[in-house]
Every structure is written in structure tokens, then in C-alpha cells.
C-alpha atoms as a PDB file:
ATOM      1  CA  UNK A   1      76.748  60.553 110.339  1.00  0.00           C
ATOM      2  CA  UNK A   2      79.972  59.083 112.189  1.00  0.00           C
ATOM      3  CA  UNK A   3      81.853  58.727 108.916  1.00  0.00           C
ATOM      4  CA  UNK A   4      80.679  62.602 107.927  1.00  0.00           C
ATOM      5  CA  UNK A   5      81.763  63.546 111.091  1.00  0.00           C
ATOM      6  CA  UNK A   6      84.967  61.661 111.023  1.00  0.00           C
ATOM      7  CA  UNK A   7      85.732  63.441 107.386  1.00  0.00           C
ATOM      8  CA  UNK A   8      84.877  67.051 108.572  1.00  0.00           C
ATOM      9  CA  UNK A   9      87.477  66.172 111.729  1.00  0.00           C
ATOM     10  CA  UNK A  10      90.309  65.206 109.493  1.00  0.00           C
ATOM     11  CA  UNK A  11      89.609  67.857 106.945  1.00  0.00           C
ATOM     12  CA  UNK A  12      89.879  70.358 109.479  1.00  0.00           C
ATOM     13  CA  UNK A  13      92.996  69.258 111.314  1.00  0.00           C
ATOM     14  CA  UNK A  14      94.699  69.453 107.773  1.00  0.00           C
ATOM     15  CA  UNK A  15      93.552  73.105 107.084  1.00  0.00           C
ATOM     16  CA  UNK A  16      94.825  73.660 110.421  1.00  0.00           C
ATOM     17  CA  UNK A  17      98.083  72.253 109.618  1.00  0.00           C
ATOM     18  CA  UNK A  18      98.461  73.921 106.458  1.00  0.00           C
ATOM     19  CA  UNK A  19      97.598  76.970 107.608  1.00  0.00           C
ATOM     20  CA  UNK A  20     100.413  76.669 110.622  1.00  0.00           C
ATOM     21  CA  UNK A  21     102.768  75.687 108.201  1.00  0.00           C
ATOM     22  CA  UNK A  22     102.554  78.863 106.442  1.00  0.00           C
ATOM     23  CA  UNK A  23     103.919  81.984 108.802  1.00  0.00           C
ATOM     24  CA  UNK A  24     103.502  85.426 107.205  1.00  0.00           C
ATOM     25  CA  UNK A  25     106.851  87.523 107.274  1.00  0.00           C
ATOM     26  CA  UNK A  26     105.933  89.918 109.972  1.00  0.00           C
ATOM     27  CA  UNK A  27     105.891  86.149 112.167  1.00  0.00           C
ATOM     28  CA  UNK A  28     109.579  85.945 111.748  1.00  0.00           C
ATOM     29  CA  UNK A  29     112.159  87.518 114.008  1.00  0.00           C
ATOM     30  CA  UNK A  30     116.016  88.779 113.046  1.00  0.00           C
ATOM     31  CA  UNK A  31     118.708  90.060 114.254  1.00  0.00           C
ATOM     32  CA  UNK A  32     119.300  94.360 113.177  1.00  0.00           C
ATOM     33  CA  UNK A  33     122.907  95.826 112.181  1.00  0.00           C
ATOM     34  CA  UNK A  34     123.388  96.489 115.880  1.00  0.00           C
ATOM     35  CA  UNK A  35     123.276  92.980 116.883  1.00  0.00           C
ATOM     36  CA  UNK A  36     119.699  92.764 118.549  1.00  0.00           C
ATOM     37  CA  UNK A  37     117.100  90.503 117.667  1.00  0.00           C
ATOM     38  CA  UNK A  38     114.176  92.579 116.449  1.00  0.00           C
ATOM     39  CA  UNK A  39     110.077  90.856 116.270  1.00  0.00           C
ATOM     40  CA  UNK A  40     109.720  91.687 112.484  1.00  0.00           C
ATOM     41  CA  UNK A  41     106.105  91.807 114.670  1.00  0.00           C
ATOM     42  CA  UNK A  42     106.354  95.348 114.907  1.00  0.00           C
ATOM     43  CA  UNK A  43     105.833  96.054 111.462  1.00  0.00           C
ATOM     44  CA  UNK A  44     102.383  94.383 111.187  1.00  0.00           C
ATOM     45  CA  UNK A  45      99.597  96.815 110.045  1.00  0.00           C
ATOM     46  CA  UNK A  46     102.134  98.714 107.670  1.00  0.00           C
ATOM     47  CA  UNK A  47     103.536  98.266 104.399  1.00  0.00           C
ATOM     48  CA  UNK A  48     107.134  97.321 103.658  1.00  0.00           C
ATOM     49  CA  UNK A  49     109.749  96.760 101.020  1.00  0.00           C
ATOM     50  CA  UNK A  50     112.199  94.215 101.712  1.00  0.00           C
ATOM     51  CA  UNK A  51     115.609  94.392  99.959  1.00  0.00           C
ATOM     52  CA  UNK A  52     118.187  93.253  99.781  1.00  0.00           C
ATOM     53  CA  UNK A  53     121.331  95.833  99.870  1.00  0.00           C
ATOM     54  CA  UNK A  54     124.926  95.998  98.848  1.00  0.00           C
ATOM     55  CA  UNK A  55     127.236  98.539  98.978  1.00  0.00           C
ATOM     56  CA  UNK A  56     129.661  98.704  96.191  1.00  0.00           C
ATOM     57  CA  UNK A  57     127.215  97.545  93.242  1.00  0.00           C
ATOM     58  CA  UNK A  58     126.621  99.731  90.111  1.00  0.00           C
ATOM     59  CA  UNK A  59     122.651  99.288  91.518  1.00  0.00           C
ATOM     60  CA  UNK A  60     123.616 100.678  94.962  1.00  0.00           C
ATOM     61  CA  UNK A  61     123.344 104.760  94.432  1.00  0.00           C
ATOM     62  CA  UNK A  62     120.362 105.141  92.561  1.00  0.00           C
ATOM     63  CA  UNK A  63     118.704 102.337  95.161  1.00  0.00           C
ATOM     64  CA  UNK A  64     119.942 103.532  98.388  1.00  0.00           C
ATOM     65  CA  UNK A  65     118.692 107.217  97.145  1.00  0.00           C
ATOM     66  CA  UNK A  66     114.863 105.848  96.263  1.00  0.00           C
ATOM     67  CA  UNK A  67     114.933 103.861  99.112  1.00  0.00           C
ATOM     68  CA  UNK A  68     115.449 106.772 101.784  1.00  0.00           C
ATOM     69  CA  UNK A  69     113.017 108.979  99.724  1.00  0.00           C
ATOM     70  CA  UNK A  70     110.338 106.789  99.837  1.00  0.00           C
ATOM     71  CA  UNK A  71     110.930 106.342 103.354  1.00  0.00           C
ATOM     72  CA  UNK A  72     110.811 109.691 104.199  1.00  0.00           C
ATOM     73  CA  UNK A  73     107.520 110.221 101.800  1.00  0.00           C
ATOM     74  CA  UNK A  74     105.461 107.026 103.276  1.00  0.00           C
ATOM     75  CA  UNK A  75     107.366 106.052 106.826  1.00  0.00           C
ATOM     76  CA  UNK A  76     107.288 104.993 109.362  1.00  0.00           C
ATOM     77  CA  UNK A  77     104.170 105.065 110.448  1.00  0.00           C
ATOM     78  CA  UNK A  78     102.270 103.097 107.405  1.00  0.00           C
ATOM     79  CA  UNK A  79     105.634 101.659 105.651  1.00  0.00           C
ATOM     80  CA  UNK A  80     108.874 101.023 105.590  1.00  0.00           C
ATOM     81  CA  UNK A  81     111.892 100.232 103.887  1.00  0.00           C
ATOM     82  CA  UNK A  82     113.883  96.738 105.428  1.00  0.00           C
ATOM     83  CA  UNK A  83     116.896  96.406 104.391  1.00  0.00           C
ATOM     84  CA  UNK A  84     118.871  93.330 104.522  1.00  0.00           C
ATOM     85  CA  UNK A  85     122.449  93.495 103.369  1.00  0.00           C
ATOM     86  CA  UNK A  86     124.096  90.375 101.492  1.00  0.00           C
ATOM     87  CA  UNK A  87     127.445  89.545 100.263  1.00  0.00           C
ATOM     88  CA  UNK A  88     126.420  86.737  97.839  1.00  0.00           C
ATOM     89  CA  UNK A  89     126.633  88.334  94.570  1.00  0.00           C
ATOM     90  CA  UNK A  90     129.707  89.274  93.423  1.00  0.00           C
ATOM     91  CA  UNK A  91     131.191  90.181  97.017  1.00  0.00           C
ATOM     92  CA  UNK A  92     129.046  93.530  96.590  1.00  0.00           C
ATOM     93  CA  UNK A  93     128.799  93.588 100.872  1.00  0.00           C
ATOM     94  CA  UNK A  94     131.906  92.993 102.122  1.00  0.00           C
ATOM     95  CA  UNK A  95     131.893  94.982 105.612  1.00  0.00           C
ATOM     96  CA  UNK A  96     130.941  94.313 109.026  1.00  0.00           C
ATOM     97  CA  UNK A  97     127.308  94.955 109.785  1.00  0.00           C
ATOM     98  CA  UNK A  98     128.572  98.408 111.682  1.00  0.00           C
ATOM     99  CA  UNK A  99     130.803  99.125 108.641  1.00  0.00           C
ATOM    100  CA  UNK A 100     127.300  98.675 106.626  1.00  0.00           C
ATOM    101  CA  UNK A 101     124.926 100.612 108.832  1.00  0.00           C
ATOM    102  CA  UNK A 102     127.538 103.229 109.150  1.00  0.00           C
ATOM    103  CA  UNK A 103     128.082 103.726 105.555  1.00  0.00           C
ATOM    104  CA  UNK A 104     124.497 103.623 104.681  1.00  0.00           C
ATOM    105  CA  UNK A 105     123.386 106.454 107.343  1.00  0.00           C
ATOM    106  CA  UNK A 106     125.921 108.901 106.254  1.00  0.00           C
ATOM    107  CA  UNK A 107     126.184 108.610 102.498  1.00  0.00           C
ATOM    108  CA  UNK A 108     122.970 108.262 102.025  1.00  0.00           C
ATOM    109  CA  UNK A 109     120.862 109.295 105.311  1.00  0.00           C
ATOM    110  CA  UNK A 110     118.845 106.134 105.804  1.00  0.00           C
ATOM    111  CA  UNK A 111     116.339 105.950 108.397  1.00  0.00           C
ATOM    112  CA  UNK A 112     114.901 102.813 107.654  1.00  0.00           C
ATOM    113  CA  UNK A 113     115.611  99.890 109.639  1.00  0.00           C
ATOM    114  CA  UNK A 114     118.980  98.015 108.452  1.00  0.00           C
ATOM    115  CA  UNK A 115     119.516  94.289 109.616  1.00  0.00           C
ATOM    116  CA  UNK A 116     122.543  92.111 109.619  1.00  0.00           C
ATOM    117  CA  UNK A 117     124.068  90.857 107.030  1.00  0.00           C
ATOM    118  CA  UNK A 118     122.474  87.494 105.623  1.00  0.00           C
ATOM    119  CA  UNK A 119     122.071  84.926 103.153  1.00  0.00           C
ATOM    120  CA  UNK A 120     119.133  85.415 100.719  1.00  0.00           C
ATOM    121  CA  UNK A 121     120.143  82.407  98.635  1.00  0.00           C
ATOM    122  CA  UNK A 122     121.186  78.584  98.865  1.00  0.00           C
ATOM    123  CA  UNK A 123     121.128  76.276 101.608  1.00  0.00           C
ATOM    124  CA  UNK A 124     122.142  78.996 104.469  1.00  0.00           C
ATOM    125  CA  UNK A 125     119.381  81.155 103.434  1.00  0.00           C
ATOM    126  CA  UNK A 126     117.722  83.246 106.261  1.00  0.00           C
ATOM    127  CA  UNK A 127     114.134  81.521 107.177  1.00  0.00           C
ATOM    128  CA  UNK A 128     112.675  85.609 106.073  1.00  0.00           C
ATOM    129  CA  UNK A 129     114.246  85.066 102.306  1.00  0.00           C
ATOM    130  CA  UNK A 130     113.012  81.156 102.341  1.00  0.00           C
ATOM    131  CA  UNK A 131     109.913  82.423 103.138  1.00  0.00           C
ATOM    132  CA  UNK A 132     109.667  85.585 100.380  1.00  0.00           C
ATOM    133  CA  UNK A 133     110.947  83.113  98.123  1.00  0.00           C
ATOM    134  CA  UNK A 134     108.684  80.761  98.307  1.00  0.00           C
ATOM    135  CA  UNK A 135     105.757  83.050  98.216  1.00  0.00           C
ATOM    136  CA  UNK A 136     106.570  84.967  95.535  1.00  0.00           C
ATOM    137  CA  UNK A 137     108.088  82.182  93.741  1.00  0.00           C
ATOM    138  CA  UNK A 138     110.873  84.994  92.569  1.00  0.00           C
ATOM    139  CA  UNK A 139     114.185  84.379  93.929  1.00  0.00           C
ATOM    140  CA  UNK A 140     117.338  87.087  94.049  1.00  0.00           C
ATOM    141  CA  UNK A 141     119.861  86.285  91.476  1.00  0.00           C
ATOM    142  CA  UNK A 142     121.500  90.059  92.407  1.00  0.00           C
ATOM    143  CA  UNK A 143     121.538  92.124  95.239  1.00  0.00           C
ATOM    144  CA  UNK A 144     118.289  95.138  95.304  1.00  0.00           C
ATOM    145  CA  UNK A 145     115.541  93.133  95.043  1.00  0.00           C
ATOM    146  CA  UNK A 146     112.595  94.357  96.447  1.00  0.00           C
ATOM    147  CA  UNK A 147     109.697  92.317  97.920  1.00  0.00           C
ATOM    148  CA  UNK A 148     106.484  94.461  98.555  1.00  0.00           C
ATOM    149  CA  UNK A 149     104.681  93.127 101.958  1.00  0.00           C
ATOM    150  CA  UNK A 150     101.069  94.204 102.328  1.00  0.00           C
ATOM    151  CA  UNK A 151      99.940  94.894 106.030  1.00  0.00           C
ATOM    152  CA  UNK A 152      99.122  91.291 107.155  1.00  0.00           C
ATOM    153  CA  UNK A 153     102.461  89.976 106.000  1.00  0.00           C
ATOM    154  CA  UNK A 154     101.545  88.552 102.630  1.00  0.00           C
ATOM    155  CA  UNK A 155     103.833  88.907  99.676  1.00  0.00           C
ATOM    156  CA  UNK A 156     102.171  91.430  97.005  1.00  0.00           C
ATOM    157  CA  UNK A 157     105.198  90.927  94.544  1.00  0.00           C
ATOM    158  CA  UNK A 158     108.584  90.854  94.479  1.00  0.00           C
ATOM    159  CA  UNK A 159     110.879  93.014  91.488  1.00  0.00           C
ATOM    160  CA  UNK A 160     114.914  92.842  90.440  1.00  0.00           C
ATOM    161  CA  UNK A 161     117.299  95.333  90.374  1.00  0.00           C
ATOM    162  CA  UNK A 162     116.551  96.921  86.696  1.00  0.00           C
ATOM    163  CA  UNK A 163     113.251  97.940  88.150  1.00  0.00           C
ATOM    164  CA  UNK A 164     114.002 101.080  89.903  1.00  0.00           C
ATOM    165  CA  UNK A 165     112.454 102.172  93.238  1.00  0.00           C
ATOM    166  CA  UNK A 166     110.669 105.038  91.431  1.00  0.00           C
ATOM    167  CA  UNK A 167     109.069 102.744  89.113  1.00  0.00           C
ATOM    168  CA  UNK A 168     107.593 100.929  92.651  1.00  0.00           C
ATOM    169  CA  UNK A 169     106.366 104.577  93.973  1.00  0.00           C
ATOM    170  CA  UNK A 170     102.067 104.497  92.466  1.00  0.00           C
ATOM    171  CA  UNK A 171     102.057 100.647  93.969  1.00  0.00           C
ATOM    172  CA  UNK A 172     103.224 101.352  97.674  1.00  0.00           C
ATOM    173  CA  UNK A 173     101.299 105.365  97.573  1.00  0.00           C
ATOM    174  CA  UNK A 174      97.988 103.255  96.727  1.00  0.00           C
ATOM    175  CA  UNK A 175      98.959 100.782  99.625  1.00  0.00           C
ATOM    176  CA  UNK A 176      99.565 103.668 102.031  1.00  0.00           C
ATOM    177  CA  UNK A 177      96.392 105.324 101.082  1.00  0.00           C
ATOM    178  CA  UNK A 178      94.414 102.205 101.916  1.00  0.00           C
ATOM    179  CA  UNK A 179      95.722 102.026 104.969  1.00  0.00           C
ATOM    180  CA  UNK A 180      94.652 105.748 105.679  1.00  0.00           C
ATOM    181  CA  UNK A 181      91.752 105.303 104.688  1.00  0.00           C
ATOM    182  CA  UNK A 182      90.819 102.379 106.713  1.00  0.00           C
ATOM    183  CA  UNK A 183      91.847 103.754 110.002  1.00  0.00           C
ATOM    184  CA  UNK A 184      89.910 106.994 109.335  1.00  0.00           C
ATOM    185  CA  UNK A 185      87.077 104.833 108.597  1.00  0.00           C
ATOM    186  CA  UNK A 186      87.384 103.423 112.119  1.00  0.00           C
ATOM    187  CA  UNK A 187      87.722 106.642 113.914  1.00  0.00           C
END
């Protein structure tokens, strides 16, 4: 019985480890366009797309326009659109982060939460990308990519640039209505 017991112990303190070693993505915390660092905490229990933004590719129109209207369709309450801009392919983000937010609000009215600019690639990575990354096993080789969270912070799937935002819309309306669905159940 001691050497059962003994077994059971040390199986359970590595489950517990491996389950502390992997954080979901609302776990992390970052710092927004304005300079603040924002609990990514207060996203938990909704559904977001993570992307990561530029402002002078041939990708960035057509995104930054699907973005907002999905925002406006599905946010905030049950998703949301995070955008992280990046200047690591081909020097697509070159502005300050006030520059960025700026530019994205009026051309293109977003209300979804913009963050400062980061590293999505390489060795100075942001711990959020290392993390998407990893779980999706896709990593950006271009800026829009898009990484669809599910409520408890897991990583449903992760698309590049040629996929357009449209093409994204059935996924994160079925997500949504789960989510509605759910909390009417508990009413």
C-alpha cells in the first residue's frame, strides 16, 4: 500500500506541475496602446480574436474593415477583437503606439481593444504570442493572423492573412451563440 500510495503522490504532483506550467491566454497581462498594463483577465468568459495588425500592408484594409464589423456584430459583451500591432514583417508598423491607435480609430473606427506594439516572433517574442504559438502550433510568418480564443482561454485555431475575417464569421457567430445560450440556461 506504501509504494501505491507513494506512486499516486508523485503522479499527482506532476499533473499538478504540468498543469501550472500551462497558463491559458486570458492568465497573461500586457501593456494597451495607451501605455497601461491591462489583466487580459477581463476577457475571460468571452470569445476573442487575436491579431496581429499592421498598418501599411496590402492585408491591412480589407482586415481592419472585418475586424471592426465583427466587433460591432458580436462585442463586447461575448467577444472581441485584440489587436496587437507588430513591425516584424516587412516594416508594415512603423509608428508609435499613439500614431497606431490613432490611425486605426479614425480610418477605420475601431472599438476593439488595441495594445502596444510587440514582437510575435523570435527570441523577443511577447510571453501572449509564445503562448498562442505554442498551442496552436501555427506561428505568424506575416502580419493579420488571427488566433480564435474560446471563453476559458484555450486556443480553438489560429488562420493567416489569405483567410479573410469574413471567412472566420459562422465559427465565432456559433461561439457567441453558445455562450448565449449558456447564460440563459442559468437564468
Amino acid at each position: 500500500w506504501g509504494m501505491l500510495s507513494a506512486t499516486l503522490t508523485m503522479l499527482l504532483t506532476l499533473f499538478s506541475l504540468a498543469a501550472g506550467k500551462h497558463k491559458d491566454f486570458y492568465a497573461f497581462k500586457v501593456v494597451n496602446s495607451r501605455g497601461k498594463l491591462v489583466s487580459l483577465e477581463k476577457y475571460r468568459g468571452s470569445v476573442s480574436l487575436v491579431v496581429n495588425v499592421a498598418s501599411e500592408c496590402g492585408f491591412t484594409e480589407e482586415h481592419y474593415k472585418g475586424l471592426q464589423k465583427l466587433q460591432r456584430d458580436f462585442g463586447p459583451y461575448h467577444f472581441n477583437v485584440l489587436a496587437f500591432p507588430c513591425n516584424q514583417f516587412g516594416q508594415q508598423e512603423p509608428g508609435s503606439d499613439k500614431e497606431i491607435d490613432s490611425f486605426v480609430r479614425r480610418v477605420y473606427s475601431a472599438s476593439f481593444p488595441i495594445f502596444s506594439k510587440i514582437a510575435v516572433v523570435g527570441t523577443g517574442a511577447n510571453n501572449v504570442y509564445k503562448y498562442l504559438v505554442e498551442s496552436s502550433g501555427k506561428e505568424p510568418n506575416w502580419n493579420f493572423w488571427k488566433y480564435l480564443i474560446d471563453v476559458d482561454g484555450k486556443v480553438v485555431d489560429a488562420w493567416g492573412p489569405k483567410i479573410s475575417v469574413e471567412e472566420l464569421r459562422p465559427k465565432v457567430a456559433d461561439m457567441v451563440r453558445q455562450i448565449i445560450l449558456k447564460k440563459k440556461e442559468e437564468l
